[in-house]
N, C-alpha and C. Protein backbone atom coordinates (compact mmCIF):
# COMPACT_ATOMS: atom_id res chain seq x y z
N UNK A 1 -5.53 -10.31 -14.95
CA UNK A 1 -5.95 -10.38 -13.56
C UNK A 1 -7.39 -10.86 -13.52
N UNK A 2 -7.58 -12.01 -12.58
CA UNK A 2 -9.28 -12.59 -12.29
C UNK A 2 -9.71 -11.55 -11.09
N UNK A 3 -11.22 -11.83 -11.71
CA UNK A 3 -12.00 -11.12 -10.75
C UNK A 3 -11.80 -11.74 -9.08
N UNK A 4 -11.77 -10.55 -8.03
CA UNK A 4 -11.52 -10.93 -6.62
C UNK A 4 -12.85 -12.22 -6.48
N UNK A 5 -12.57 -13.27 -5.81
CA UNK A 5 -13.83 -13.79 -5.03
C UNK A 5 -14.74 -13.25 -3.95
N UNK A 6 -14.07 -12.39 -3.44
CA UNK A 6 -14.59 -12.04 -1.93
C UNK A 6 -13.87 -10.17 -1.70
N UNK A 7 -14.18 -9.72 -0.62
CA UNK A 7 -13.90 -8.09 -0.15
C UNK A 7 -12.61 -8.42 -0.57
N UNK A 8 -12.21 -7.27 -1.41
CA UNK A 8 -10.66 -7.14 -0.68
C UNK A 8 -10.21 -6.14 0.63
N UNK A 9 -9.33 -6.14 0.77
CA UNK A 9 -8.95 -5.66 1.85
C UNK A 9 -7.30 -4.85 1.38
N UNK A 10 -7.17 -3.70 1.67
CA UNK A 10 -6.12 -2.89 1.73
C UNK A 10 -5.39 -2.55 2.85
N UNK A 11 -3.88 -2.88 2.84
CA UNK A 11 -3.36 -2.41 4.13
C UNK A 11 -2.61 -1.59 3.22
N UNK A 12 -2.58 -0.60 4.01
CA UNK A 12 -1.79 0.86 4.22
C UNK A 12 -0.45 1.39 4.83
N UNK A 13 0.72 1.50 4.68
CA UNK A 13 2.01 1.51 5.89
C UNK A 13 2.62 2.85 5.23
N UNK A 14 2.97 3.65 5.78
CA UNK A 14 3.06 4.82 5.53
C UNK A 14 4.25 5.62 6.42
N UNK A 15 5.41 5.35 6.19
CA UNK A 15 6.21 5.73 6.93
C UNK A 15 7.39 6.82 5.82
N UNK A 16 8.43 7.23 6.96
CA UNK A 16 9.47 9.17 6.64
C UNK A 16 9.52 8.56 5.41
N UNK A 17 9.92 7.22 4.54
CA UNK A 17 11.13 7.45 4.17
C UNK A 17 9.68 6.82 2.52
N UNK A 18 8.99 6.05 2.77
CA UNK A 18 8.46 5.22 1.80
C UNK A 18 6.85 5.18 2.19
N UNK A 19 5.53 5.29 1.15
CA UNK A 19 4.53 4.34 1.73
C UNK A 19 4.34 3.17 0.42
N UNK A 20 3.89 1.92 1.20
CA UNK A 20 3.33 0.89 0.76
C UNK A 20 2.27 0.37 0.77
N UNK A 21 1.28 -0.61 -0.10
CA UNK A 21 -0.04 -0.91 -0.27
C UNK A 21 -0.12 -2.37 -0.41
N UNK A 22 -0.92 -2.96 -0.06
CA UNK A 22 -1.21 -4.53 -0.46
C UNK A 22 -2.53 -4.56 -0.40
N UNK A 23 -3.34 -5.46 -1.63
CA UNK A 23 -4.41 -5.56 -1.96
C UNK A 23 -4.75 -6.77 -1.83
N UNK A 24 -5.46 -7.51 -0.71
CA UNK A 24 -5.48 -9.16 -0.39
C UNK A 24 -6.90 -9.51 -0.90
N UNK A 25 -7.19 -10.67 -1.60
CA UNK A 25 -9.01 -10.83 -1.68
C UNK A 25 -8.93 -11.99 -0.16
N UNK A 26 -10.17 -11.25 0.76
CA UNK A 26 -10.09 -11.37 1.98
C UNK A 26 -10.74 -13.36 1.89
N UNK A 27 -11.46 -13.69 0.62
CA UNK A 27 -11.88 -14.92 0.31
C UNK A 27 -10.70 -15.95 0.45
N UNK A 28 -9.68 -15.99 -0.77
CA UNK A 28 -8.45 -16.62 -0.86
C UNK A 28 -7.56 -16.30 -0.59
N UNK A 29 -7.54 -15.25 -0.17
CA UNK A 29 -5.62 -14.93 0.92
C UNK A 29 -4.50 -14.19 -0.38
N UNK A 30 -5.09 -14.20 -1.73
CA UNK A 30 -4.34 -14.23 -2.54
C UNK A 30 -3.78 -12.18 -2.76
N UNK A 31 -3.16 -12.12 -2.57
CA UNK A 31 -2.53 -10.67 -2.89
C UNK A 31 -3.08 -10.64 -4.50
N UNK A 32 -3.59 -9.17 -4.73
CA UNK A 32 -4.14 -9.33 -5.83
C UNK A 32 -3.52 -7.59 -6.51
N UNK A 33 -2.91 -7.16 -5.80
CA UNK A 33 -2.24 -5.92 -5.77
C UNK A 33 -1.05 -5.18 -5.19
N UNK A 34 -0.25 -4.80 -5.51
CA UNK A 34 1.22 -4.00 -4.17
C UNK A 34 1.63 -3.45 -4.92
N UNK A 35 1.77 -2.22 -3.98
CA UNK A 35 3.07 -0.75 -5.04
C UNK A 35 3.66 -0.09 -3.78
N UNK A 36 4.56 0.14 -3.69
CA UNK A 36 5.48 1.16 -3.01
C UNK A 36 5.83 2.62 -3.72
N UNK A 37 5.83 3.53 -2.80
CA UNK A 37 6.36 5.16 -3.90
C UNK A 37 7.33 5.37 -2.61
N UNK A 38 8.72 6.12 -3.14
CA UNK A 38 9.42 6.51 -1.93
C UNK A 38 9.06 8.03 -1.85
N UNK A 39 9.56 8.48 -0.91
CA UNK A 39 8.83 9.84 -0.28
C UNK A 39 10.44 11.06 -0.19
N UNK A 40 10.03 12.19 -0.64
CA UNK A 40 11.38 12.92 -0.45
C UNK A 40 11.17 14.08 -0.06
N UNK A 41 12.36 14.30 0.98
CA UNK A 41 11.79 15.12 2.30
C UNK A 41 11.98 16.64 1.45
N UNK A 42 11.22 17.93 1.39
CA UNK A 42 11.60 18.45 0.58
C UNK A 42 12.19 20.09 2.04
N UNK A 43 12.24 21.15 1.98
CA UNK A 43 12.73 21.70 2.72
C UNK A 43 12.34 22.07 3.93
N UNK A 44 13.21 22.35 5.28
CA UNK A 44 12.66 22.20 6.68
C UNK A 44 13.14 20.50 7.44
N UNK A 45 13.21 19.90 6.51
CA UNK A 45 13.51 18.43 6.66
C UNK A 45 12.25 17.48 7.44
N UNK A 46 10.99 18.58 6.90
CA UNK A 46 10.04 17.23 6.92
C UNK A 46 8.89 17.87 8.50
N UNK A 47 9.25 19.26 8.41
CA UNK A 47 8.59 19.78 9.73
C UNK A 47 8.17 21.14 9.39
N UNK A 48 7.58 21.00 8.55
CA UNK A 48 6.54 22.31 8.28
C UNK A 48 5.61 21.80 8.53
């Protein structure tokens, strides 16, 4: 992996079931990072 040119920038999405990440260098547009983790509802079904 090359060094970013410019800020990166992180978006965040965070929803019941999954959250996701993307790491953009805000210079070249180029995604320079992404991971997803899924999420599991554990008892109460997510309302404690």
């Amino acid at each position: 992996m090359s060094a970013a040119e410019g800020p990166l920038v992180v978006g965040v999405d965070s929803s019941t079931q999954s959250t996701k990440v993307l790491v953009v260098d805000a210079a070249t547009g180029r995604v320079v990072a992404s991971g997803q983790a899924a999420h599991t509802v554990s008892g109460g079904a997510g309302r404690e």
